[in-house]
Protein backbone atom coordinates (compact mmCIF):
# COMPACT_ATOMS: atom_id res chain seq x y z
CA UNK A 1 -10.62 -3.67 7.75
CA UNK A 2 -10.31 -4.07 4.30
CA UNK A 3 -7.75 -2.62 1.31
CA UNK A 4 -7.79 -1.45 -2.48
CA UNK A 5 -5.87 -3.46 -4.48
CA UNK A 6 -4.66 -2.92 -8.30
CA UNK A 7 -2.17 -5.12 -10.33
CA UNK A 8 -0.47 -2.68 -12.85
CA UNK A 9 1.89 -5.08 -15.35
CA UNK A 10 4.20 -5.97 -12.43
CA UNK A 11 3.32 -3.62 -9.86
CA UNK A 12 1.08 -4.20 -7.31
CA UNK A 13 -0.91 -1.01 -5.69
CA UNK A 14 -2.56 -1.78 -2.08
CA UNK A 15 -4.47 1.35 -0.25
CA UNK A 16 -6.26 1.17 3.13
CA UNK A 17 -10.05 1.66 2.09
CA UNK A 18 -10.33 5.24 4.18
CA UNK A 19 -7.08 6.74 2.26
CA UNK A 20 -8.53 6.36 -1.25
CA UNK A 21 -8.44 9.54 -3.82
CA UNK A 22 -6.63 11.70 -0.81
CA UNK A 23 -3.18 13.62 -0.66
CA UNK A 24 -0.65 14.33 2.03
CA UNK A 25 1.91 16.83 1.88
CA UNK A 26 4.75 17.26 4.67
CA UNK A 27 7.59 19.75 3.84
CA UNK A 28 8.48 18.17 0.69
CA UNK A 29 7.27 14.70 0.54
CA UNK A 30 4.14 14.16 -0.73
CA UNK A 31 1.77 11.14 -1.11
CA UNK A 32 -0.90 11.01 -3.29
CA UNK A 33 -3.65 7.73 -2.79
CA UNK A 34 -4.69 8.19 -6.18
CA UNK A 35 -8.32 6.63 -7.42
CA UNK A 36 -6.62 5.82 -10.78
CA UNK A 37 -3.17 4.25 -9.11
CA UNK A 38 -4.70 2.46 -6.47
CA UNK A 39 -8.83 1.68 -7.08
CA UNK A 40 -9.32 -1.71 -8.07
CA UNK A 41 -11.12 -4.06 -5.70
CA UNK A 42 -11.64 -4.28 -2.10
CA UNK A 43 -9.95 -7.26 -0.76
CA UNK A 44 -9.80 -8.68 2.97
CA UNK A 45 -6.77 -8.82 4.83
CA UNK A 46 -5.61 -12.33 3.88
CA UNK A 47 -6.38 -11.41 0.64
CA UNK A 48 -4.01 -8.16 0.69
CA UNK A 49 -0.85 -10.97 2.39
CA UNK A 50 -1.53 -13.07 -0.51
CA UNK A 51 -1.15 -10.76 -3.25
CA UNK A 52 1.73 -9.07 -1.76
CA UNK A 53 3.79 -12.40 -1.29
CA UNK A 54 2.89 -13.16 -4.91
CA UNK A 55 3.61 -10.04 -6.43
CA UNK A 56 7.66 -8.75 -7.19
CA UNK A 57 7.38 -5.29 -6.52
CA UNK A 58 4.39 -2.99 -5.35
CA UNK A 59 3.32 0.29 -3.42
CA UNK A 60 1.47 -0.26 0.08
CA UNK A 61 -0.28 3.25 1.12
CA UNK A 62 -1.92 3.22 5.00
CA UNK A 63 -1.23 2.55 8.25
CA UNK A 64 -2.71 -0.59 8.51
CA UNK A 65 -1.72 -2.50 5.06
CA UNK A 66 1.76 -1.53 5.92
CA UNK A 67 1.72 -2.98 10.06
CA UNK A 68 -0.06 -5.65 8.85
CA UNK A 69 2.83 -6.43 6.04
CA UNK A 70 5.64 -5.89 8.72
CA UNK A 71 3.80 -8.00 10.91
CA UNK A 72 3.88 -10.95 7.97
CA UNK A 73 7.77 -10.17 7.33
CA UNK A 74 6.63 -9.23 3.56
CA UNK A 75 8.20 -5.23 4.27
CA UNK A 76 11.03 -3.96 6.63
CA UNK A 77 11.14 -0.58 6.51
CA UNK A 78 8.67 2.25 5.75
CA UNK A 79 8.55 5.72 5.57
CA UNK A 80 5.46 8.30 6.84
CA UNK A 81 3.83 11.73 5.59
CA UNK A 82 1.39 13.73 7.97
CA UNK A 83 1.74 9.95 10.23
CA UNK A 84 1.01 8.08 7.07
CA UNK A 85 2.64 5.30 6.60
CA UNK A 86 3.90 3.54 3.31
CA UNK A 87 6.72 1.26 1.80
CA UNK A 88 7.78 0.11 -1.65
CA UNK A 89 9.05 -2.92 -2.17
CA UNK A 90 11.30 -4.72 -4.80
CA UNK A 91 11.65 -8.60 -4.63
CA UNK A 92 14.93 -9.68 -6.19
């Protein structure tokens, strides 16, 4: 399993791998996994933990970034389009 991960300024953009440059609609949410948002390289597991815990604020897009960030305590709550999972997350 492995993620895309972008740092934009302060924002950090993770992306299961199979989600990449696709769009989800459900009544009127909407998520777009967009190549431009989220593209930058492919990074392991571990690799996607570590960012996350050193990042303030970011967007995680895919069922398994966001388990595997509930499982590490690093997100609480999510939300899902079409059974898609993803959270936001703002460290203060």
């Amino acid at each position: 399993m492995r993620f895309y991960a972008k740092r934009h300024q302060d924002t950090l953009a993770v992306c299961d791998e199979k989600l990449l440059g696709k769009s989800f609609e459900e009544g009127e949410k909407v998520l777009t996994v967009s190549e431009s948002f989220y593209q930058g390289g492919l990074v392991t597991p571990e690799e996607a933990v570590g960012m996350i815990r050193e990042s303030n604020n970011g967007m995680l897009a895919g069922n398994n970034i966001v388990d595997l960030a509930l499982q590490e305590g690093l997100v609480k709550e999510y939300d899902t389009v079409k059974k898609i999972k993803y959270a936001l997350y703002v460290k203060m």
